[in-house]
C-alpha atoms as a PDB file:
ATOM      1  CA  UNK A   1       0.000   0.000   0.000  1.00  0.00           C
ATOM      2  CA  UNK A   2       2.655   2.620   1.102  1.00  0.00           C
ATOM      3  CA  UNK A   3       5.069   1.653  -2.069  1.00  0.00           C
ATOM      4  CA  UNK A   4       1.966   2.422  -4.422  1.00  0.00           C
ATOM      5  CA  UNK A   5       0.928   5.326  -2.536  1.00  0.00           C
ATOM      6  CA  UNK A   6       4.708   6.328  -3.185  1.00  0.00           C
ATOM      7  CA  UNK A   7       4.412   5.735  -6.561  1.00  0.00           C
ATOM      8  CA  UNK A   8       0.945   7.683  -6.908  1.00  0.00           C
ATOM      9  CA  UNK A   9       2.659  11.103  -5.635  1.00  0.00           C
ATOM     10  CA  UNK A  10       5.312  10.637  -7.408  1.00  0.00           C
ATOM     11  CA  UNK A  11       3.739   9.843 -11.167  1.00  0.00           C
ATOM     12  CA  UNK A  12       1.123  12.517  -9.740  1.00  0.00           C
ATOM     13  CA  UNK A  13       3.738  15.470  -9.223  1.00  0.00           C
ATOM     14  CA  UNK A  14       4.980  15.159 -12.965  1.00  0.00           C
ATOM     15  CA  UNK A  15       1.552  15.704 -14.244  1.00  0.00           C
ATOM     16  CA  UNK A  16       1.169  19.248 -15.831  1.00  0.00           C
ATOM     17  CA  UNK A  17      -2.034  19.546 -17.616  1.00  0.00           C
ATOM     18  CA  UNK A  18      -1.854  23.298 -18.565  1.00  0.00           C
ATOM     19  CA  UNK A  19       1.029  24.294 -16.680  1.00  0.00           C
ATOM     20  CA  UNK A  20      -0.626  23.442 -13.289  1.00  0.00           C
ATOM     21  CA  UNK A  21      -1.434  19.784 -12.065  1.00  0.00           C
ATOM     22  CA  UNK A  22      -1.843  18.155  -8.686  1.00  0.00           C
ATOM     23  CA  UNK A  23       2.105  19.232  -8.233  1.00  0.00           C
ATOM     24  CA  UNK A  24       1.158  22.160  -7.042  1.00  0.00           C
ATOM     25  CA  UNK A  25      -0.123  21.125  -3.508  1.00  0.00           C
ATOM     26  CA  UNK A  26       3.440  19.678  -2.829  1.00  0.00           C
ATOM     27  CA  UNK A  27       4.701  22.240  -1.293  1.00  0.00           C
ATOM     28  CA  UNK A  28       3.977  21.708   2.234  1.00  0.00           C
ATOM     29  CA  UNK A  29       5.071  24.590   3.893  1.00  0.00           C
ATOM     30  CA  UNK A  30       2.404  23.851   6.950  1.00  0.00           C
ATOM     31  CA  UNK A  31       4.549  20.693   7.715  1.00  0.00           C
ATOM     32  CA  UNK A  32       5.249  21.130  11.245  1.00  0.00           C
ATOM     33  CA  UNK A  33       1.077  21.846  11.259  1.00  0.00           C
ATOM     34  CA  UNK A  34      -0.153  18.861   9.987  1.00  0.00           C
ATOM     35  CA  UNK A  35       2.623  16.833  11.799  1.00  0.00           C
ATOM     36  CA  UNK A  36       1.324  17.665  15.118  1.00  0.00           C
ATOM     37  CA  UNK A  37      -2.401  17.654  13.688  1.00  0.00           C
ATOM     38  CA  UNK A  38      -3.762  13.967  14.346  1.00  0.00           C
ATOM     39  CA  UNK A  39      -6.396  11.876  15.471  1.00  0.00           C
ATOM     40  CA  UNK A  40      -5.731  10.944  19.212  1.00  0.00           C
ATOM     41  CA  UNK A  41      -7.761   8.131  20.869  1.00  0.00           C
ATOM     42  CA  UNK A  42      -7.335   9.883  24.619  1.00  0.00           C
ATOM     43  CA  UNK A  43      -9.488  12.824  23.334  1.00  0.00           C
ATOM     44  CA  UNK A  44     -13.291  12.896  22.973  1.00  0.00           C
ATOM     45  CA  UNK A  45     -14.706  12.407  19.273  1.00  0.00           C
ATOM     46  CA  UNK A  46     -15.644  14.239  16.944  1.00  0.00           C
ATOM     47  CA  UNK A  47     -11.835  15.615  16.722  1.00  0.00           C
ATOM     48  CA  UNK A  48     -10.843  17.883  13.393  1.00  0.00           C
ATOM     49  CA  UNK A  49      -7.695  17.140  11.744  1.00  0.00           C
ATOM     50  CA  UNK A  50      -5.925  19.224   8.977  1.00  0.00           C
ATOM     51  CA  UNK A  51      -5.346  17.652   5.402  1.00  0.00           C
ATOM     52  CA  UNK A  52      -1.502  17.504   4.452  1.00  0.00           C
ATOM     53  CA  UNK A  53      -0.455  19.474   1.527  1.00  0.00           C
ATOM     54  CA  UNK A  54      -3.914  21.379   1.265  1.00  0.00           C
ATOM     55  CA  UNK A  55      -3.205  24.326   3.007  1.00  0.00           C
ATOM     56  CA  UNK A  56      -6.571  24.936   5.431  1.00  0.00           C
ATOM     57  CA  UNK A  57      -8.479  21.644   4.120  1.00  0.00           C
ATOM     58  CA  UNK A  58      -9.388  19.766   7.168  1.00  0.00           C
ATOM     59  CA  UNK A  59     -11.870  16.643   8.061  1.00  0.00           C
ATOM     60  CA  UNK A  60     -14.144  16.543  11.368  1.00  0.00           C
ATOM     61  CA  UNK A  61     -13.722  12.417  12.075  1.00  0.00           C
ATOM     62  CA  UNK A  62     -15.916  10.163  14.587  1.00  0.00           C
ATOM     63  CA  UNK A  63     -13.244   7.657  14.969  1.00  0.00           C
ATOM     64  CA  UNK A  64      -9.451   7.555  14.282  1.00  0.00           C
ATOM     65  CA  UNK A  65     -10.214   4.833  11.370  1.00  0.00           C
ATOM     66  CA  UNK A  66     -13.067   7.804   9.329  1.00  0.00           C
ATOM     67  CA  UNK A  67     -10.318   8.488   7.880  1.00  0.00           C
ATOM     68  CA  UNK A  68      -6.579   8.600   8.518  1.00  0.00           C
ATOM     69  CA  UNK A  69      -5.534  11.997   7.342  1.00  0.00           C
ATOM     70  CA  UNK A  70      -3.030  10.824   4.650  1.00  0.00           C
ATOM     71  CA  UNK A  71      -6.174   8.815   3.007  1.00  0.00           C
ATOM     72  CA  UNK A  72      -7.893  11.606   2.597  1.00  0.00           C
ATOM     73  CA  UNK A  73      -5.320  13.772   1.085  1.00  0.00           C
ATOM     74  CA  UNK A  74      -4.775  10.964  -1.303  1.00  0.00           C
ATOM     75  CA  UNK A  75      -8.344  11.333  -2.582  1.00  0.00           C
ATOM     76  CA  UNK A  76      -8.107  14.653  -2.892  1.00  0.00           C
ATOM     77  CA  UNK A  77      -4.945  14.000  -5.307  1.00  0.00           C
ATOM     78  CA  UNK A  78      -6.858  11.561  -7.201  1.00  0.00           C
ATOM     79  CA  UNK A  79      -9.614  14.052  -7.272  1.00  0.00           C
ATOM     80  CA  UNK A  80      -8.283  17.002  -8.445  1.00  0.00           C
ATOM     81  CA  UNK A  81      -6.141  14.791 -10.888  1.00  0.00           C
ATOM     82  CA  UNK A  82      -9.089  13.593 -12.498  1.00  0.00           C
ATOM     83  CA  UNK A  83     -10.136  17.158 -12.369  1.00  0.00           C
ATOM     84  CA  UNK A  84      -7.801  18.682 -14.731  1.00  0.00           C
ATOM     85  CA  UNK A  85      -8.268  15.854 -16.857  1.00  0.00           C
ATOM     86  CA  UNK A  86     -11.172  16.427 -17.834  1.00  0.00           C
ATOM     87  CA  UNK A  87     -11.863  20.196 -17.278  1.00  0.00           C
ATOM     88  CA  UNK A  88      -8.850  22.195 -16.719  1.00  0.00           C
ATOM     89  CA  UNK A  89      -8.082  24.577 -13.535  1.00  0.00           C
ATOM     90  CA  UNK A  90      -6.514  27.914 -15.541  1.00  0.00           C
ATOM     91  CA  UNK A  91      -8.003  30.071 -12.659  1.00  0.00           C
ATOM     92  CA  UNK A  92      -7.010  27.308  -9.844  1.00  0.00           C
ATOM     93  CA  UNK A  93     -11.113  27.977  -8.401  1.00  0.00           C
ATOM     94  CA  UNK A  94     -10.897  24.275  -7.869  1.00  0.00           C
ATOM     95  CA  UNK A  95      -7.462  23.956  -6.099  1.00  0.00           C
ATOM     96  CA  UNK A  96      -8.506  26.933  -3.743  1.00  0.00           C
ATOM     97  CA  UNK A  97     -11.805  25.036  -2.983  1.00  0.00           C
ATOM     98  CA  UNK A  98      -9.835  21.694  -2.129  1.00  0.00           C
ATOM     99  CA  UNK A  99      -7.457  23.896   0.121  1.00  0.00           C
ATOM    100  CA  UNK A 100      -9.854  25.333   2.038  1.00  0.00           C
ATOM    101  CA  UNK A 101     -12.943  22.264   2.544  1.00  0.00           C
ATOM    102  CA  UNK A 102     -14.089  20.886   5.723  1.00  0.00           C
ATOM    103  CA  UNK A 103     -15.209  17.106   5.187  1.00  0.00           C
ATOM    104  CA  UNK A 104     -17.717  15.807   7.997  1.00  0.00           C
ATOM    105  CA  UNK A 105     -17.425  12.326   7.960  1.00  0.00           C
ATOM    106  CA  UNK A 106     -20.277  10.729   9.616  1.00  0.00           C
ATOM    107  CA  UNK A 107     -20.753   6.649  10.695  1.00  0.00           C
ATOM    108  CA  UNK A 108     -24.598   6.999   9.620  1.00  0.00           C
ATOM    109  CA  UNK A 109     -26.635   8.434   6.772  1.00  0.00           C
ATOM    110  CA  UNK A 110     -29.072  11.315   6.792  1.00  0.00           C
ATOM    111  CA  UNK A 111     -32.830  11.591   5.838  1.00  0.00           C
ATOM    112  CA  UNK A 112     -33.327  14.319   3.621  1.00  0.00           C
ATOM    113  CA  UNK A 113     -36.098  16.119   3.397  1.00  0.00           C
ATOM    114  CA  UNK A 114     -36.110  17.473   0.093  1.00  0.00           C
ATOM    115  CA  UNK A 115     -33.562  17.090  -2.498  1.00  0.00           C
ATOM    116  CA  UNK A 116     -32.339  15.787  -6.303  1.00  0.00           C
ATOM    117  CA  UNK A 117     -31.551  12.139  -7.427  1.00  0.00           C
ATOM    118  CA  UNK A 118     -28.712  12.114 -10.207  1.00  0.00           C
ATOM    119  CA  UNK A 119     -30.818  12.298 -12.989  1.00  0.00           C
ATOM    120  CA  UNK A 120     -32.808  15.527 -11.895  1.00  0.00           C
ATOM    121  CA  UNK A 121     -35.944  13.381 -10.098  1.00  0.00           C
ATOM    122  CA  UNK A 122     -36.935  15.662  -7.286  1.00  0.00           C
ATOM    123  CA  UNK A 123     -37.236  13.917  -4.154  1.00  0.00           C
ATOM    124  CA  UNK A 124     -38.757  14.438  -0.400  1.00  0.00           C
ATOM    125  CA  UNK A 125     -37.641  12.228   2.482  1.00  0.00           C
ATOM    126  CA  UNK A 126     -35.132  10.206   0.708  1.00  0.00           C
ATOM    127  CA  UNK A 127     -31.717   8.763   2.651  1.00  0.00           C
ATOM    128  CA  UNK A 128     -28.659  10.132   1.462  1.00  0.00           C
ATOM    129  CA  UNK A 129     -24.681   9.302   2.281  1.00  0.00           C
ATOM    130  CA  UNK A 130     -23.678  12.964   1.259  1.00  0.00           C
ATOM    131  CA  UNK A 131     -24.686  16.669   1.217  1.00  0.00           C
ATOM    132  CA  UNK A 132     -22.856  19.810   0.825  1.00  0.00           C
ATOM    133  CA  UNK A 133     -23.458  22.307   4.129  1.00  0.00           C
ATOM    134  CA  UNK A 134     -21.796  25.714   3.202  1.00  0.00           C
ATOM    135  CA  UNK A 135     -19.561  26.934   0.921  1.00  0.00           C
ATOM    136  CA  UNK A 136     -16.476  25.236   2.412  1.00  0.00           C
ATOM    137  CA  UNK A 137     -18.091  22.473   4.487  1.00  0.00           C
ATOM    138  CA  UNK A 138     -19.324  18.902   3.165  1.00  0.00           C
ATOM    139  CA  UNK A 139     -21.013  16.226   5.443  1.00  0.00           C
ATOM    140  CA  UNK A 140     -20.155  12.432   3.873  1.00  0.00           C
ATOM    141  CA  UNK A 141     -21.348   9.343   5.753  1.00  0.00           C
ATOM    142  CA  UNK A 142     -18.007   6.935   5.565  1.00  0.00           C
ATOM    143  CA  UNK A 143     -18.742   4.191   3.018  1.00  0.00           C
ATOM    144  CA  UNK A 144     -19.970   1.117   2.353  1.00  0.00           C
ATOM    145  CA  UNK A 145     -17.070  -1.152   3.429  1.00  0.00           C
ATOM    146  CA  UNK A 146     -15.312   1.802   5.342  1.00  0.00           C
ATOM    147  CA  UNK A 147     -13.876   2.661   1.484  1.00  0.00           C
ATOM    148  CA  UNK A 148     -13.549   6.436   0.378  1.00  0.00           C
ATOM    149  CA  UNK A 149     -14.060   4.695  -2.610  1.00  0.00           C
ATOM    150  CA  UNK A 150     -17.445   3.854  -1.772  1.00  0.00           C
ATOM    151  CA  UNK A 151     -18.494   6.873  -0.047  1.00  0.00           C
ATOM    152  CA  UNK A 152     -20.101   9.885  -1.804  1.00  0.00           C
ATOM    153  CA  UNK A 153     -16.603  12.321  -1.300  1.00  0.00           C
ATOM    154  CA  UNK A 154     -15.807  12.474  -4.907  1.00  0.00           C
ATOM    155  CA  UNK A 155     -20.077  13.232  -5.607  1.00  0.00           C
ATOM    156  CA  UNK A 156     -19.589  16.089  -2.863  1.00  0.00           C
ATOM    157  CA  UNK A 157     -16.700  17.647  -4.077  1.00  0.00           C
ATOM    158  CA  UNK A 158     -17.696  17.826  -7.811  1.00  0.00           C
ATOM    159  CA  UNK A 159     -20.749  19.747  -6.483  1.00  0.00           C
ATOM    160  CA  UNK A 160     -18.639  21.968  -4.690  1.00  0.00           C
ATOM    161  CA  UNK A 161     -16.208  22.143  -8.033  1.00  0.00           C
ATOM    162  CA  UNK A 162     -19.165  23.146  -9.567  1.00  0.00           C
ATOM    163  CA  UNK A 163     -19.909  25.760  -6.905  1.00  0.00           C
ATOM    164  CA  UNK A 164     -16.186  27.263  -7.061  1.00  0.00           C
ATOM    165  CA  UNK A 165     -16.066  27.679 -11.009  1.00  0.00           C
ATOM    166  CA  UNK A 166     -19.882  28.944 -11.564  1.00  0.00           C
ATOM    167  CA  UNK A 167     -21.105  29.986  -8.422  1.00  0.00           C
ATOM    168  CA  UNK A 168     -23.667  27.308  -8.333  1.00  0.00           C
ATOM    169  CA  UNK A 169     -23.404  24.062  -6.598  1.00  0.00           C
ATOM    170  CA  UNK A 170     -25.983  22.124  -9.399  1.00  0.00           C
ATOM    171  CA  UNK A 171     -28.096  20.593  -6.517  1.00  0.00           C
ATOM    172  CA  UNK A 172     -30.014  18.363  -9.299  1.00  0.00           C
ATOM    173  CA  UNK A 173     -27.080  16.980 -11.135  1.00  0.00           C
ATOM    174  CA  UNK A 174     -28.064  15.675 -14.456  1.00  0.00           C
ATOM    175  CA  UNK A 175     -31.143  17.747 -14.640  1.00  0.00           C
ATOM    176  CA  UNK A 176     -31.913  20.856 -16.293  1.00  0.00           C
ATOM    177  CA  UNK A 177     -33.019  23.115 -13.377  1.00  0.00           C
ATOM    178  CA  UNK A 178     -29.355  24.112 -12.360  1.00  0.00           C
ATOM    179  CA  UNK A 179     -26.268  24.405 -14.764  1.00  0.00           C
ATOM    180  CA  UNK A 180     -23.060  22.608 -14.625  1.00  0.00           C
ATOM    181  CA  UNK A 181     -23.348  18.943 -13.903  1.00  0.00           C
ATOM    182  CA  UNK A 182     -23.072  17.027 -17.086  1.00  0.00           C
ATOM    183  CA  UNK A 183     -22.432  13.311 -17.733  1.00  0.00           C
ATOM    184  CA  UNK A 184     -19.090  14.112 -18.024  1.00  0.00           C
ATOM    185  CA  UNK A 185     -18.783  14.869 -13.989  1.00  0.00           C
ATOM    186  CA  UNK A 186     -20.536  11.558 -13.709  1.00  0.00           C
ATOM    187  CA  UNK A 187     -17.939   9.926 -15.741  1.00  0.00           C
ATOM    188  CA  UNK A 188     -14.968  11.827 -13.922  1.00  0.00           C
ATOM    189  CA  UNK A 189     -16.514  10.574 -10.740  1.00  0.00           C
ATOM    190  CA  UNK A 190     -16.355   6.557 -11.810  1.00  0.00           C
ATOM    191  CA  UNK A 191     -13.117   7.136 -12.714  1.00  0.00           C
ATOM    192  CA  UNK A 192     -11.622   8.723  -9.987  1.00  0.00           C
ATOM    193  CA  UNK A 193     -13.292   5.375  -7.898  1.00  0.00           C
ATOM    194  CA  UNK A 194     -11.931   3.523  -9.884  1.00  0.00           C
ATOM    195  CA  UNK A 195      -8.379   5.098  -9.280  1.00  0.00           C
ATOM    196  CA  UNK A 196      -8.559   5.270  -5.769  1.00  0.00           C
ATOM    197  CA  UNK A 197      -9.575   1.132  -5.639  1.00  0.00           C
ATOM    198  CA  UNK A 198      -6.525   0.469  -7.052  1.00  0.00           C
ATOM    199  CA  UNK A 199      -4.947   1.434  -3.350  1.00  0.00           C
ATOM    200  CA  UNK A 200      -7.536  -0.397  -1.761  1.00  0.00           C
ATOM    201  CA  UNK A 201      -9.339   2.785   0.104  1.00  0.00           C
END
């Protein structure tokens, strides 16, 4: 796990896409920060943790296991790698959204009371593993099988994206009330599953 992780950042720091990829988080000038920023088992839960290499990013986490920090911050590479992939970040709107995001991860889902399915179907009462709060803050129940993978993180942070390039968050997805969502965030969202899988998280 480690010596692919390894691998990841280090295939990940190389990647450019015009002039600005995932590289640019590297930097980690709040080191001694997020060194002394950890989950600690003698404290009362929920505890906040900061996100290495993301400046401000920082998680709210029931349990030390919802999710080590340096799991997190992986997703957010694979995330914003898939990203600028497929949309580009010339104005960086989405790297100053993923440096600056609170993720509440949560052990159980939520009803909602109102709300969109992905394909635009309104919806009233409906259980849901993810919802975005504010303008910096997401909520994300943990996963089936305690995977990022199979939580709704990369869902949340697409409508966020969304929120940081437009100004609008898209609340029904693939439907035509909002702007922004397209099939193509849908897609980017598969993939970037599929990516993080392949470190078994």
């Amino acid at each position: 796990m480690l010596k692919r992780a390894v691998i990841f950042l280090s295939l990940m720091s190389c990647v450019t896409c015009s002039g600005h990829g995932p590289s640019v988080f590297l930097s980690n000038e709040n080191k001694p920060i997020y060194k002394s920023s950890k989950c600690d088992t003698d404290k009362p839960f929920p505890q906040m943790v900061l996100i290495p290499f993301f400046e401000t990013a920082s998680q709210i986490i029931p349990n030390c296991h919802t999710y080590p920090k340096h799991q997190t911050a992986l997703a957010f590479f694979v995330f914003y790698h898939k990203w600028i992939e497929h949309f580009g970040d010339k104005d960086y709107a989405v790297r100053g959204m993923l440096e600056k995001i609170m993720v509440k991860w949560d052990t159980n889902k939520k009803i909602s009371k109102k709300g969109f399915s992905l394909d635009g179907t309104p919806f009233k009462n409906h259980t849901i593993i993810g919802r975005v709060e504010s303008k910096t803050i997401v909520w994300v129940w943990q996963g089936y099988d305690h995977k990022i993978s199979q939580s709704a993180l990369f869902h949340e942070l697409v409508h966020m994206a969304l929120r940081a390039k437009n100004g609008v968050a898209d609340a029904d997805h693939e439907g035509f009330k909002y702007r922004g969502w397209s099939l193509r965030h849908t897609n980017m969202i598969i993939e970037s599953k599929q990516m993080l899988r392949a470190f078994n998280l």
